[in-house]
Protein backbone atom coordinates (compact mmCIF):
# COMPACT_ATOMS: atom_id res chain seq x y z
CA UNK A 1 43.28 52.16 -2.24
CA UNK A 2 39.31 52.49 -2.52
CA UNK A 3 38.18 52.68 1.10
CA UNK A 4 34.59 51.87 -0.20
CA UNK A 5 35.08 48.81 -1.48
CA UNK A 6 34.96 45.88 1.27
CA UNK A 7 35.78 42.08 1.29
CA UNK A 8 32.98 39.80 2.97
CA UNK A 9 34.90 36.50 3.91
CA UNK A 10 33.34 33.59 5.42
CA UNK A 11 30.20 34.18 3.10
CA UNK A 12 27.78 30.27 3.30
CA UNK A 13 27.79 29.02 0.08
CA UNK A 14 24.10 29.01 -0.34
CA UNK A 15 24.19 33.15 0.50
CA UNK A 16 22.41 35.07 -2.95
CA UNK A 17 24.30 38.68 -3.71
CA UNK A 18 20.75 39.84 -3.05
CA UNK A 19 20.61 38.54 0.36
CA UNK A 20 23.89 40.56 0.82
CA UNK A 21 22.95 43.97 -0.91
CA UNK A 22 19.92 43.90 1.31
CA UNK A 23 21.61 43.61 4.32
CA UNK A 24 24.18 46.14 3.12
CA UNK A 25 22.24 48.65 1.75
CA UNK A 26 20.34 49.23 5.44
CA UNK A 27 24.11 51.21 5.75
CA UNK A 28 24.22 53.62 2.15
CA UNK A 29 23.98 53.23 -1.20
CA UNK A 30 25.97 49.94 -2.77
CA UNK A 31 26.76 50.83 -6.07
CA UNK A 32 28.58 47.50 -7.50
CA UNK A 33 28.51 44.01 -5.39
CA UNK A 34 30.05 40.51 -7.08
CA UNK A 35 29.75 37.12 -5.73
CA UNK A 36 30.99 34.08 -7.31
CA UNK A 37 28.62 31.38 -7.53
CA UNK A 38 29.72 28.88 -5.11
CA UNK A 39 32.75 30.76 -3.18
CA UNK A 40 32.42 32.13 0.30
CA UNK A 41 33.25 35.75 -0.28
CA UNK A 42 31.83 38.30 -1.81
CA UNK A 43 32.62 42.07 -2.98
CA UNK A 44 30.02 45.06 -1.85
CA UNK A 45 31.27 48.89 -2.67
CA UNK A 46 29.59 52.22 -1.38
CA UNK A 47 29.00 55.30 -2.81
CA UNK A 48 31.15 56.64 0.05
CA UNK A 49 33.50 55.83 2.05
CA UNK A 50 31.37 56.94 5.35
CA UNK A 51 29.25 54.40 4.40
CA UNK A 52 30.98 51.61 3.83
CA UNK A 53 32.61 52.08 7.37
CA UNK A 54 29.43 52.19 8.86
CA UNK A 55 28.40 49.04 7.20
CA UNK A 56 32.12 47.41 8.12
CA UNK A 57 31.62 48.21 11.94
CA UNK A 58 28.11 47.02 12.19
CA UNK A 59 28.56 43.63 10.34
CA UNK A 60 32.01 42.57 10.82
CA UNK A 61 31.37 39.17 12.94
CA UNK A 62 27.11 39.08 12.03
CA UNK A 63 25.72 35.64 11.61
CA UNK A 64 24.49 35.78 7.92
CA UNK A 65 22.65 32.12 7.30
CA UNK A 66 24.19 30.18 9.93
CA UNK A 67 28.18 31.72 9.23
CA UNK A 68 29.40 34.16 11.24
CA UNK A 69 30.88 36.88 8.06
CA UNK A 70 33.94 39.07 8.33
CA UNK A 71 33.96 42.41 6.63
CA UNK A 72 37.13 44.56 5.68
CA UNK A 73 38.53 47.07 3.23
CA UNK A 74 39.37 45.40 -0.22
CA UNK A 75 42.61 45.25 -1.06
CA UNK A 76 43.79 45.57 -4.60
CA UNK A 77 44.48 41.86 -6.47
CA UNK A 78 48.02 41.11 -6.33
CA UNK A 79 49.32 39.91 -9.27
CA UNK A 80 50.91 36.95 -9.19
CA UNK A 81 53.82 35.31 -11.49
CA UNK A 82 52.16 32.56 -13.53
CA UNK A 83 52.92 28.93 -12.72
CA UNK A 84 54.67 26.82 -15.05
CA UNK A 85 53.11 23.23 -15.26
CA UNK A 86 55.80 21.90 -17.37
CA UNK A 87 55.04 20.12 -21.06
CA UNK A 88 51.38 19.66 -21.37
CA UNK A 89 51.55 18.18 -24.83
């Protein structure tokens, strides 16, 4: 498991990827981040996991535009078995 790659939960809608980059790079060097548009998370990895630790103690529970964020490791996607929606012709 990549240790410095961290989940931001609780992200406000209106939050930009560039607000978040900003306030994460003050901790190291991000080297990927990914928002989706309109979702309240986000994805922010580190060149290192020093770094991203850093970043996870200082900001886990910082008010970021009026929401109060969450910041852990990522965990890898689970896959999951695909749903059957019965006859869809």
């Amino acid at each position: 498991m990549e240790k410095n790659k961290l989940f931001v939960g609780n992200v406000a809608y209106a939050t930009t990827i560039e607000t978040l980059v900003a306030l994460f790079s003050e901790y190291g060097e991000v080297t990927e981040s990914y928002k989706p548009q309109a979702k309240g998370f986000a994805f922010i990895t580190f060149k290192n996991e020093e770094d991203a630790a850093k970043a996870m103690e200082a900001l886990n529970g910082k008010e970021v535009d009026g929401r109060e964020i969450f910041v852990n490791v990522a965990r890898p996607r689970e896959e999951r078995p695909r749903r059957d929606f019965g006859d869809r012709n």
